[in-house]
C-alpha atoms as a PDB file:
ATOM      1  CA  UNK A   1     300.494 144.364  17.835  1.00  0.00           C
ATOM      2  CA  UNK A   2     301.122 147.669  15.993  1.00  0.00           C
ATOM      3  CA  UNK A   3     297.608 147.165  14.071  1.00  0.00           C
ATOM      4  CA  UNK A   4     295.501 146.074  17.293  1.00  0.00           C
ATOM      5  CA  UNK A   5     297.099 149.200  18.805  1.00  0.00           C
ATOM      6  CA  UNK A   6     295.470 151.294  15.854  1.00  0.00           C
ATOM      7  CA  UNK A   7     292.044 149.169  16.552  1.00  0.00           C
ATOM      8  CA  UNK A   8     292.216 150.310  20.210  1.00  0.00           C
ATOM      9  CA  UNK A   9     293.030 153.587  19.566  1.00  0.00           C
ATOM     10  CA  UNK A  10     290.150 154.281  16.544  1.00  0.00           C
ATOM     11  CA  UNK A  11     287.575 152.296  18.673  1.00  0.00           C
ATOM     12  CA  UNK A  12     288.250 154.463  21.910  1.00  0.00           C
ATOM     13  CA  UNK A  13     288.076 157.954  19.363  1.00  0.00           C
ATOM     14  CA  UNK A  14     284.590 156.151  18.574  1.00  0.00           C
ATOM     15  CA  UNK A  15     283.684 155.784  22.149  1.00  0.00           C
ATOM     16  CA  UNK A  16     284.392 159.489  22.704  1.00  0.00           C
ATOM     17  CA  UNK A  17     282.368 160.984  19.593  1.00  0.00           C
ATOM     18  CA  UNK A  18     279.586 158.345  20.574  1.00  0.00           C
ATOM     19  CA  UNK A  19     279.440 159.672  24.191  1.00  0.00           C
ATOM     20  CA  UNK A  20     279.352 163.248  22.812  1.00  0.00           C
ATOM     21  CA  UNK A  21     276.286 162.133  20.640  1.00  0.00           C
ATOM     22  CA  UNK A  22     278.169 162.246  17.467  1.00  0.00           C
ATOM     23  CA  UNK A  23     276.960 159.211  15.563  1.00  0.00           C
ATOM     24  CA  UNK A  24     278.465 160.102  12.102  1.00  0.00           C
ATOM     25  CA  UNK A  25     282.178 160.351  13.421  1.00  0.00           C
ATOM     26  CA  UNK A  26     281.656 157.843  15.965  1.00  0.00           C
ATOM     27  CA  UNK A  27     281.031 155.542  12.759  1.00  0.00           C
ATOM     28  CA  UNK A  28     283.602 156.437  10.819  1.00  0.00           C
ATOM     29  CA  UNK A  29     286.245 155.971  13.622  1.00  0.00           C
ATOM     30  CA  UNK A  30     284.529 152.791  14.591  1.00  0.00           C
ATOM     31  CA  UNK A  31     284.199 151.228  10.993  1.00  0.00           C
ATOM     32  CA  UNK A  32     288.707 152.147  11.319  1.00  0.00           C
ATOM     33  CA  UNK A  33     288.805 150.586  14.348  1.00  0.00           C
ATOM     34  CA  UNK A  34     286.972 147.049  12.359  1.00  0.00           C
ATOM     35  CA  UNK A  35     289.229 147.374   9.390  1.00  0.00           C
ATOM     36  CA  UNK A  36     292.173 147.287  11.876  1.00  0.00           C
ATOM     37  CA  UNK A  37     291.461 144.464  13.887  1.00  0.00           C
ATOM     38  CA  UNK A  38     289.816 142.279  10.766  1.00  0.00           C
ATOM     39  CA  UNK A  39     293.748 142.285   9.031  1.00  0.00           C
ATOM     40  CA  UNK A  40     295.092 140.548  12.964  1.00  0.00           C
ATOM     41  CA  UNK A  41     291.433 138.668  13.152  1.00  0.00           C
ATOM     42  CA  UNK A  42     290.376 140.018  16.441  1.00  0.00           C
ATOM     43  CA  UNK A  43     286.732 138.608  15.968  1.00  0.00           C
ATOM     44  CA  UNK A  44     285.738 139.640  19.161  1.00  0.00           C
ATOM     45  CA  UNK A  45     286.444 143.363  19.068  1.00  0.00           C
ATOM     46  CA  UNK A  46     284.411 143.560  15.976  1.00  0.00           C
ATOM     47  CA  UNK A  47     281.373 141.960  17.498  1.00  0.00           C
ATOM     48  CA  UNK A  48     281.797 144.517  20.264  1.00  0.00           C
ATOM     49  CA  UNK A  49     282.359 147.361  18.084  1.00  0.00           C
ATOM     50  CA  UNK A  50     279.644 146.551  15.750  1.00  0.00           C
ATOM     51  CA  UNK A  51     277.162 146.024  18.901  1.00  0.00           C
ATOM     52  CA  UNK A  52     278.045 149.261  19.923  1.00  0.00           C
ATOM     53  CA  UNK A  53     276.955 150.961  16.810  1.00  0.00           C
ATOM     54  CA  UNK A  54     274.081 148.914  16.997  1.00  0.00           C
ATOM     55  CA  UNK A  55     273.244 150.309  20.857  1.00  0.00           C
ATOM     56  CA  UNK A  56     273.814 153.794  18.799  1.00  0.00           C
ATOM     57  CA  UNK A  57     271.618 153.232  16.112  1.00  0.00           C
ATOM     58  CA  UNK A  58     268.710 151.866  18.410  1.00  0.00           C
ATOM     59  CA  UNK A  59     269.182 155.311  20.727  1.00  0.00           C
ATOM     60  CA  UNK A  60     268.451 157.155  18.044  1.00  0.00           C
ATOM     61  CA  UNK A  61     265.414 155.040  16.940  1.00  0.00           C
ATOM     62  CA  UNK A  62     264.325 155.593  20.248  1.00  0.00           C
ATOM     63  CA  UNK A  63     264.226 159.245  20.363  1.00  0.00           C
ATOM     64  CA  UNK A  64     262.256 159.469  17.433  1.00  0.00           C
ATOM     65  CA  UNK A  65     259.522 157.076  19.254  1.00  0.00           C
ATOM     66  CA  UNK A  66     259.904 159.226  21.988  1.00  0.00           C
ATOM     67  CA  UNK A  67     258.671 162.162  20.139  1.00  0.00           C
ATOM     68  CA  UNK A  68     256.389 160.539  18.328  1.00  0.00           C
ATOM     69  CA  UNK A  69     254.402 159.708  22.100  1.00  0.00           C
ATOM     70  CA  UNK A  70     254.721 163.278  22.669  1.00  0.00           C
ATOM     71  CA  UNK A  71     253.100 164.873  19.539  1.00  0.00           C
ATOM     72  CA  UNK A  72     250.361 162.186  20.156  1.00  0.00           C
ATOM     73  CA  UNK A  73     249.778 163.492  23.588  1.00  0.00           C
ATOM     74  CA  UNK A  74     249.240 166.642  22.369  1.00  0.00           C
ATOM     75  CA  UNK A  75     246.674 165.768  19.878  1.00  0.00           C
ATOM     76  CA  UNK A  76     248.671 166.797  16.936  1.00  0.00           C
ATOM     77  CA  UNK A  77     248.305 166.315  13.378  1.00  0.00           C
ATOM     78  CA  UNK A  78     249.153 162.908  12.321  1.00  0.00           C
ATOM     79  CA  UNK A  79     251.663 164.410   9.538  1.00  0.00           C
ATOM     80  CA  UNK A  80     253.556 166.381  11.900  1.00  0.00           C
ATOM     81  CA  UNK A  81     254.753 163.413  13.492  1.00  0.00           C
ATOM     82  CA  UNK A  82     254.839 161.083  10.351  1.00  0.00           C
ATOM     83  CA  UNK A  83     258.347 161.552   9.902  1.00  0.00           C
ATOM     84  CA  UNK A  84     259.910 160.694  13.067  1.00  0.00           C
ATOM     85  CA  UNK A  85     257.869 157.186  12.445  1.00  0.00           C
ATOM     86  CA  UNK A  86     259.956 157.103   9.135  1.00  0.00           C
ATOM     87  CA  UNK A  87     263.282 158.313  10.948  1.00  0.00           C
ATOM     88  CA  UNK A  88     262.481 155.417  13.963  1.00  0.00           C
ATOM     89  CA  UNK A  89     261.858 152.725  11.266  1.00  0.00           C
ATOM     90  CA  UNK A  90     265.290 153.691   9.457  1.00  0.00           C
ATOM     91  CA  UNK A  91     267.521 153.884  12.799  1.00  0.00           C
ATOM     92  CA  UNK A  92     265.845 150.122  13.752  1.00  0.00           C
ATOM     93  CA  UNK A  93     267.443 149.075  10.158  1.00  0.00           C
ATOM     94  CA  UNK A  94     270.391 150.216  10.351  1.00  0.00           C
ATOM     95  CA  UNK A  95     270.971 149.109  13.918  1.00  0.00           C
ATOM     96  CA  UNK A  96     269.970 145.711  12.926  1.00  0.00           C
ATOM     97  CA  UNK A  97     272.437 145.782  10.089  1.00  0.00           C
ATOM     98  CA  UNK A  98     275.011 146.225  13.008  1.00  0.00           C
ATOM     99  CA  UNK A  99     273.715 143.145  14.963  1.00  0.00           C
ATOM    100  CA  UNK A 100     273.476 140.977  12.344  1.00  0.00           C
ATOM    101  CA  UNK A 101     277.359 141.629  11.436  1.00  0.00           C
ATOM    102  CA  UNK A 102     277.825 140.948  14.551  1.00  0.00           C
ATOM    103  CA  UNK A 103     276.348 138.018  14.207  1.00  0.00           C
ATOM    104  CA  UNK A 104     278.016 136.577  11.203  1.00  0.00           C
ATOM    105  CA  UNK A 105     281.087 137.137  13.167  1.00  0.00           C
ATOM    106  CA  UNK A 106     280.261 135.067  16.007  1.00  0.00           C
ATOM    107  CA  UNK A 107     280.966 131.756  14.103  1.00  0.00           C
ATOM    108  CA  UNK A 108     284.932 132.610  13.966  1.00  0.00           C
ATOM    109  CA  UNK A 109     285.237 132.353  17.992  1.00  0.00           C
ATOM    110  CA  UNK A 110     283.715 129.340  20.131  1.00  0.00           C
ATOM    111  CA  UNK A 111     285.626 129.735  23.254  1.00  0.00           C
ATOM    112  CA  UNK A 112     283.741 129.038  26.412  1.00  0.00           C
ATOM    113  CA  UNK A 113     283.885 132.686  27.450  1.00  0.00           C
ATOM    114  CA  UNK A 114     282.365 133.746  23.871  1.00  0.00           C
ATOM    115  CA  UNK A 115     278.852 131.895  24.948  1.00  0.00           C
ATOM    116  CA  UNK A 116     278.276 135.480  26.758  1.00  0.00           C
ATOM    117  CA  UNK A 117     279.082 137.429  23.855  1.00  0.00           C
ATOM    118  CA  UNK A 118     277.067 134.839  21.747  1.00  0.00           C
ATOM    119  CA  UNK A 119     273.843 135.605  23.602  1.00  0.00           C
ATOM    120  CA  UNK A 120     274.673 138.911  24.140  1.00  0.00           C
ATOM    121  CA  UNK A 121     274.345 139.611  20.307  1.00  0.00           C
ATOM    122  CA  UNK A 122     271.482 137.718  19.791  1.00  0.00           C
ATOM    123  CA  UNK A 123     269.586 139.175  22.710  1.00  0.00           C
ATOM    124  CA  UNK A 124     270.464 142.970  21.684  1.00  0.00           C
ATOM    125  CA  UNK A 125     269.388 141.660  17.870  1.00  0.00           C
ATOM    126  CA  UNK A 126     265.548 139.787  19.040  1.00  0.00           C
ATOM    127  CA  UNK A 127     265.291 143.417  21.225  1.00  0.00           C
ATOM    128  CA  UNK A 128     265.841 145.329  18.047  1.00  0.00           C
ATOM    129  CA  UNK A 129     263.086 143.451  16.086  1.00  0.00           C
ATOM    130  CA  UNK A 130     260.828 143.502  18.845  1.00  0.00           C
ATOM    131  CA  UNK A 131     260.970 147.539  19.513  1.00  0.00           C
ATOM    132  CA  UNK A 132     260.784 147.799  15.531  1.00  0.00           C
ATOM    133  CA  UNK A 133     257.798 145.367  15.131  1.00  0.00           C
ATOM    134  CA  UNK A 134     255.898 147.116  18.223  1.00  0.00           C
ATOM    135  CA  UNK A 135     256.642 150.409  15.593  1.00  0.00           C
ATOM    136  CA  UNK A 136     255.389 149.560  13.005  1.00  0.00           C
ATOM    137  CA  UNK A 137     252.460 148.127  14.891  1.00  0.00           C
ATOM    138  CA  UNK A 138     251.242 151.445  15.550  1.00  0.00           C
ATOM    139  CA  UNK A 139     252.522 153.126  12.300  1.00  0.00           C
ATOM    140  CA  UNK A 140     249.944 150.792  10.269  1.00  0.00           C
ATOM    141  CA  UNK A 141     246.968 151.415  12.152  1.00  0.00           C
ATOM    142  CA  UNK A 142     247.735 155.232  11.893  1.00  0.00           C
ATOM    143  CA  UNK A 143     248.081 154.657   8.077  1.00  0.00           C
ATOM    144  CA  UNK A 144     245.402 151.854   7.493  1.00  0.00           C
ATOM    145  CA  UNK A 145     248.488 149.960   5.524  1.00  0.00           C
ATOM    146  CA  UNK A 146     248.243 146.894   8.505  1.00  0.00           C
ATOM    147  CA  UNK A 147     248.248 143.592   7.032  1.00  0.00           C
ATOM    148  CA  UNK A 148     245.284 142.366   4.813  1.00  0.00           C
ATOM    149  CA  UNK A 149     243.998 145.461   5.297  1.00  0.00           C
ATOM    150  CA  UNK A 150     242.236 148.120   2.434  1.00  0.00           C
ATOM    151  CA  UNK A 151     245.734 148.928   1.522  1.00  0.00           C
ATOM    152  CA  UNK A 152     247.822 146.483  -0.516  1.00  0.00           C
ATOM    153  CA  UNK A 153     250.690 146.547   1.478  1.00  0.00           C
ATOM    154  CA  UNK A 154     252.463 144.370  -0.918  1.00  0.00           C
ATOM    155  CA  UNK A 155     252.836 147.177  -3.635  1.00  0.00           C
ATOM    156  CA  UNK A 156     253.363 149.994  -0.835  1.00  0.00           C
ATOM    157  CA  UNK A 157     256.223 148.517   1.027  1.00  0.00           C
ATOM    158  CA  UNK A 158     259.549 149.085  -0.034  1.00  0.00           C
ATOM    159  CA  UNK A 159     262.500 145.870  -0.060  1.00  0.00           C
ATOM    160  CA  UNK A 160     263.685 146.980   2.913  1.00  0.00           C
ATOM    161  CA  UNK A 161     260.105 147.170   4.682  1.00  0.00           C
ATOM    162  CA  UNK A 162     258.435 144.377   6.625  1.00  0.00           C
ATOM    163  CA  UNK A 163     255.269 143.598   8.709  1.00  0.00           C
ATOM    164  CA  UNK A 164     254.649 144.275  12.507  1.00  0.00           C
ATOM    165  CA  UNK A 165     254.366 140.436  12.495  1.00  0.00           C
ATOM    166  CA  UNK A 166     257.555 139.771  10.426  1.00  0.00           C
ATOM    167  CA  UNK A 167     259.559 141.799  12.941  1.00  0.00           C
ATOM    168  CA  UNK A 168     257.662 139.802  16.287  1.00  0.00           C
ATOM    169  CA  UNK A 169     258.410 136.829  14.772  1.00  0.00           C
ATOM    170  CA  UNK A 170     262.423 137.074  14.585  1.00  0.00           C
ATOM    171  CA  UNK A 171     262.018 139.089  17.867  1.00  0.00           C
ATOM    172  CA  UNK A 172     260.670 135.698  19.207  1.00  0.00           C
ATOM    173  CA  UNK A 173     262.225 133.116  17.329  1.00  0.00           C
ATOM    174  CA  UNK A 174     265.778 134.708  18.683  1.00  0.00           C
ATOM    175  CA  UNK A 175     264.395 134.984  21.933  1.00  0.00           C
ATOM    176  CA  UNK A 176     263.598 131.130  22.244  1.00  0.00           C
ATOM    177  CA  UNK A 177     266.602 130.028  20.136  1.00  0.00           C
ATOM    178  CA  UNK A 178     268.549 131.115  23.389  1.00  0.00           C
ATOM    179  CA  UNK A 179     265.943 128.932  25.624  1.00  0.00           C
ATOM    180  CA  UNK A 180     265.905 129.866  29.395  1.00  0.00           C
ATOM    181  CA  UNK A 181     268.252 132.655  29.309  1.00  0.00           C
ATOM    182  CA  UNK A 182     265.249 134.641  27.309  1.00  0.00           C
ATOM    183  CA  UNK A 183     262.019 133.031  28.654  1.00  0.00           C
ATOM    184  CA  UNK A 184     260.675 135.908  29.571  1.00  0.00           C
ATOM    185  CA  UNK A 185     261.495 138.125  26.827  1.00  0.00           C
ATOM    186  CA  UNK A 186     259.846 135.723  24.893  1.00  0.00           C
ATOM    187  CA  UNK A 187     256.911 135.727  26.879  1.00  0.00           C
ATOM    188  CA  UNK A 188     256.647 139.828  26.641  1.00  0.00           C
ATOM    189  CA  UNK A 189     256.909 139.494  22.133  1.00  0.00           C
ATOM    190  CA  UNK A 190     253.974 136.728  22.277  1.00  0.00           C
ATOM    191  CA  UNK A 191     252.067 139.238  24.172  1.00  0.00           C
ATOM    192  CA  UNK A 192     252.617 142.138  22.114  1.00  0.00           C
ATOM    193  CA  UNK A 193     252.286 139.806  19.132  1.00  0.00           C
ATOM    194  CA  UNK A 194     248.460 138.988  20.839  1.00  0.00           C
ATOM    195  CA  UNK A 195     247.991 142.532  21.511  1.00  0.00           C
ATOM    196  CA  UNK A 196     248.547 143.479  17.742  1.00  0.00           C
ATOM    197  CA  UNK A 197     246.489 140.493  16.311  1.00  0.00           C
ATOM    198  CA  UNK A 198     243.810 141.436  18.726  1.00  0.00           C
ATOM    199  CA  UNK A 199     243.914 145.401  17.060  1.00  0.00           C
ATOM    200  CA  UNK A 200     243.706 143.637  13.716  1.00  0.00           C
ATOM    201  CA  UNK A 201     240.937 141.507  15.422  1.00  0.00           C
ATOM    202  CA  UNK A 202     239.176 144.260  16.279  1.00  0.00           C
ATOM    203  CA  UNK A 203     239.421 146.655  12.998  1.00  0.00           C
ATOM    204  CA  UNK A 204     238.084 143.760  10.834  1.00  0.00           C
ATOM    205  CA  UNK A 205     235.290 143.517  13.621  1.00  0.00           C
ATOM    206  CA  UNK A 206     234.849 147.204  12.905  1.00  0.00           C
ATOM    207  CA  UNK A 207     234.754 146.921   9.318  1.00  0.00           C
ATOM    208  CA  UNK A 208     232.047 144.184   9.023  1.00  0.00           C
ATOM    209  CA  UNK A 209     230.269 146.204  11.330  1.00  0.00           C
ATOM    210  CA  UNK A 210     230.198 149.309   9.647  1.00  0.00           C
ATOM    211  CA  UNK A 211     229.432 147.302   6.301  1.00  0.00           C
ATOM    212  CA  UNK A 212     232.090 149.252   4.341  1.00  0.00           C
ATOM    213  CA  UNK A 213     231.366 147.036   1.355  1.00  0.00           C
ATOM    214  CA  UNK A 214     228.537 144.706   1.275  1.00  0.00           C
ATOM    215  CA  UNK A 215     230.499 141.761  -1.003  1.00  0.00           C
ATOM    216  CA  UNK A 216     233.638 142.025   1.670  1.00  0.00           C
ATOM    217  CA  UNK A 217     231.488 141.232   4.833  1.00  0.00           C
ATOM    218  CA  UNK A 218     232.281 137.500   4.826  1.00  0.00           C
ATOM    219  CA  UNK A 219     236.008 138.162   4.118  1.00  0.00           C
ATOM    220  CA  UNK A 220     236.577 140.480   7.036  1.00  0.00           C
ATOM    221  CA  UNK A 221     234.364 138.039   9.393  1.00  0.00           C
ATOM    222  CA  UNK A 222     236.765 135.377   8.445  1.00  0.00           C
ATOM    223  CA  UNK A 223     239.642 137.701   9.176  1.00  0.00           C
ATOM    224  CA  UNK A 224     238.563 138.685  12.121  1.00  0.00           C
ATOM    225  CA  UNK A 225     238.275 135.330  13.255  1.00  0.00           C
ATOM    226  CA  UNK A 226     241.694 134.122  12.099  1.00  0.00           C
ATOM    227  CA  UNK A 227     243.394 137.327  14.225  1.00  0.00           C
ATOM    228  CA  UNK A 228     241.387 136.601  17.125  1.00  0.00           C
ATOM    229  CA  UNK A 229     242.428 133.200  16.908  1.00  0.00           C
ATOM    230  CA  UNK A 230     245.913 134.116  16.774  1.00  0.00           C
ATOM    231  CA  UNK A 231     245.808 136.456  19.471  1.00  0.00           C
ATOM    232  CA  UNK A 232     244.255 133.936  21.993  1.00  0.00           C
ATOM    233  CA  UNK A 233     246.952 131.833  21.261  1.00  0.00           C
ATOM    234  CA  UNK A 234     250.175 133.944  21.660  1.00  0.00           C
ATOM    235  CA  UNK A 235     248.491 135.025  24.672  1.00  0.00           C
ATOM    236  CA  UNK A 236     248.188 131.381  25.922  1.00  0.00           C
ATOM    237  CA  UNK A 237     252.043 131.362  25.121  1.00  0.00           C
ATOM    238  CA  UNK A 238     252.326 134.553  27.019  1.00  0.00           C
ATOM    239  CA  UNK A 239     250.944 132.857  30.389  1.00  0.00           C
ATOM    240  CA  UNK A 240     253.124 129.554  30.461  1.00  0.00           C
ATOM    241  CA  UNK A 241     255.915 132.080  32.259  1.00  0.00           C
ATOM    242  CA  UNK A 242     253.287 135.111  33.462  1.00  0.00           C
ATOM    243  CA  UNK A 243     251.618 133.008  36.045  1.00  0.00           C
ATOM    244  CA  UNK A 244     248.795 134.311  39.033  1.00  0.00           C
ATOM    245  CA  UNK A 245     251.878 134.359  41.581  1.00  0.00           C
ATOM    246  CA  UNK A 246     255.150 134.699  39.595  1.00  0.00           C
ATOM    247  CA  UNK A 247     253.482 137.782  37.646  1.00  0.00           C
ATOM    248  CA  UNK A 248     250.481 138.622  38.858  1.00  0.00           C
ATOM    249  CA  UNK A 249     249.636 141.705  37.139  1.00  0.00           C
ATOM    250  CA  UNK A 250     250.603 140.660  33.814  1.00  0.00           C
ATOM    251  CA  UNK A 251     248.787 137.512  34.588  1.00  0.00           C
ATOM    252  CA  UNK A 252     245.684 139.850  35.129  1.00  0.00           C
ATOM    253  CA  UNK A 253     246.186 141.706  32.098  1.00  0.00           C
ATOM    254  CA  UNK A 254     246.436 139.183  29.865  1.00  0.00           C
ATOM    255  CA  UNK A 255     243.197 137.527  31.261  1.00  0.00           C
ATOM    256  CA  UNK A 256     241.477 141.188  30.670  1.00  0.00           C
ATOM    257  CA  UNK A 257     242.787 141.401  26.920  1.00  0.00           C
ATOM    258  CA  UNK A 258     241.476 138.155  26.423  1.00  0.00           C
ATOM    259  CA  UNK A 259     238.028 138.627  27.934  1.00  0.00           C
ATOM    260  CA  UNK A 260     237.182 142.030  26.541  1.00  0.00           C
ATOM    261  CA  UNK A 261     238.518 140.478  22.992  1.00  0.00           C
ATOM    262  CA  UNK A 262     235.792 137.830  23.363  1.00  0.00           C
ATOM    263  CA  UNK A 263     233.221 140.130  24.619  1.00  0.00           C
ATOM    264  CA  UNK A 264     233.570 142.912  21.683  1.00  0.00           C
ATOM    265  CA  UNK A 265     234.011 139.258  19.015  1.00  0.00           C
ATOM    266  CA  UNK A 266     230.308 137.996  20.513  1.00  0.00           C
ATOM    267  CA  UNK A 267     228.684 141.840  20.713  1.00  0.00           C
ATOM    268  CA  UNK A 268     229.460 141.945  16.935  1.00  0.00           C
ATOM    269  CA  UNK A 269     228.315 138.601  15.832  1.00  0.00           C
ATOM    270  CA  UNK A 270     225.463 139.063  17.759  1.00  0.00           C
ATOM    271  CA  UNK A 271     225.090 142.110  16.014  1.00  0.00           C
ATOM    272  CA  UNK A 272     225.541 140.988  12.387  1.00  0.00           C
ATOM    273  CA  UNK A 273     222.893 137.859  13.223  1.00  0.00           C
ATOM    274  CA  UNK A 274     220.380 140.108  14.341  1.00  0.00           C
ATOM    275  CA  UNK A 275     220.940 142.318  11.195  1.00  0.00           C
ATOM    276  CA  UNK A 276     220.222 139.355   8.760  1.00  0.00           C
ATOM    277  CA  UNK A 277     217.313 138.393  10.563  1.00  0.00           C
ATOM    278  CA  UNK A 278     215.896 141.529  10.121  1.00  0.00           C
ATOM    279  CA  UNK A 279     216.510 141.649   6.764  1.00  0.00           C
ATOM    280  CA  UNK A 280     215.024 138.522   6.125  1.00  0.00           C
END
């Protein structure tokens, strides 16, 4: 009793230096408050605690992303705004190292009223990789380091990097792991998924259009393709839960995306044909 008593007492001095905004204390109180209620195996107030400095974490991450939208409205230099994308990217991390403790804890209690907690974590950890993979998402285009892209991504990225896609695809497969109780989560990551693999779509488009280099025409065709094809079908996946009445202005959107996608994929086709012919 004496030790949960110190748990309670380190996790509420957490609370209060969280509430005041300091995250540094707050952890080091909190991480007390674990230690303390691991030794009498209080599994739940772990996963709570560790979700908490998770929610922390993920605040932060979202401040930075926050001030990254400003300097871009302002039509700033890209490096003066570089940094908070790097500061973002390592609060998502570290918050995700929270959830996924939290996680591994979860297999020490299987009570009925722990089924809450259970998706609780796992909907606060598929949010995480969703926000992070919508990051970097816009970080690679503002780098030219997105996937299969003129940058070799796979000597740039560090171990603890990954792709827009990587982080979608946890985002989702967490969401739908948890079935109904996240269908339309799910639905939201396959149509930010589409919307990325419809800006790759549209670089590669961009690329064989501009003829960058004459041997690398075919391969960005065929890339282009292959995104497009990807898009069309997360976006499909998008509409089996945004329907005309239930949702009718993401159902609008989505048929928009898909449309204009088709549209600019003919134009340049079109395009490129009428270029060889010419040439001929």
């Amino acid at each position: 009793m004496v030790l949960k008593k110190r748990g309670w007492g380190f996790n509420e001095l957490g609370r209060c230096r969280l509430e005041n905004r300091n995250l540094v204390s707050a952890e080091i109180a909190f991480a007390d408050a674990i230690k303390a209620f691991e030794e009498v195996f209080d599994h739940t107030n772990v996963i709570l605690i560790n979700c908490n400095l998770g929610h922390g974490r993920r605040a932060l991450a979202e401040e930075c992303v926050s001030r990254i939208d400003e300097f871009q409205k302002h039509n700033l230099p890209e490096g003066t705004y570089m940094q908070s994308f790097k500061s973002a990217k390592s609060e998502y991390f570290q918050a995700i190292n929270y959830y996924s403790a939290a996680k591994r804890q979860l297999k020490y209690v299987n009570t009925e009223a722990d089924k809450v907690l259970y998706h609780e974590v796992y909907t606060q950890y598929a949010h995480t990789y969703l926000r992070l993979g919508m990051l970097l998402a816009r970080e690679s285009f503002l780098t030219d380091s997105y996937e299969g892209g003129l940058v070799n991504e796979s000597s740039n990225r560090t171990a603890v990097e990954i792709l827009a896609s990587d982080a979608f695809r946890e985002a989702l497969s967490t969401y739908e792991s948890l079935g109904e109780h996240r269908k339309q989560e799910a639905a939201f990551g396959h149509f930010q998924l589409a919307c990325y693999q419809r800006d790759l779509c549209l670089r590669f488009l961009d690329l064989v259009d501009k003829e960058v280099k004459q041997k690398n025409e075919d391969k960005y065709r065929q890339k282009s393709k292959w995104y497009g094809s990807l898009a069309e079908k997360n976006w499909q996946k998008a509409l089996e839960f945004y329907g005309p009445k239930t949702h009718p202005t993401m159902f609008l959107n989505i048929l928009m995306a898909q449309s204009a996608l088709s549209i600019n994929i003919s134009n340049s086709f079109h395009s490129t044909a009428y270029t060889d012919l010419n040439g001929q």
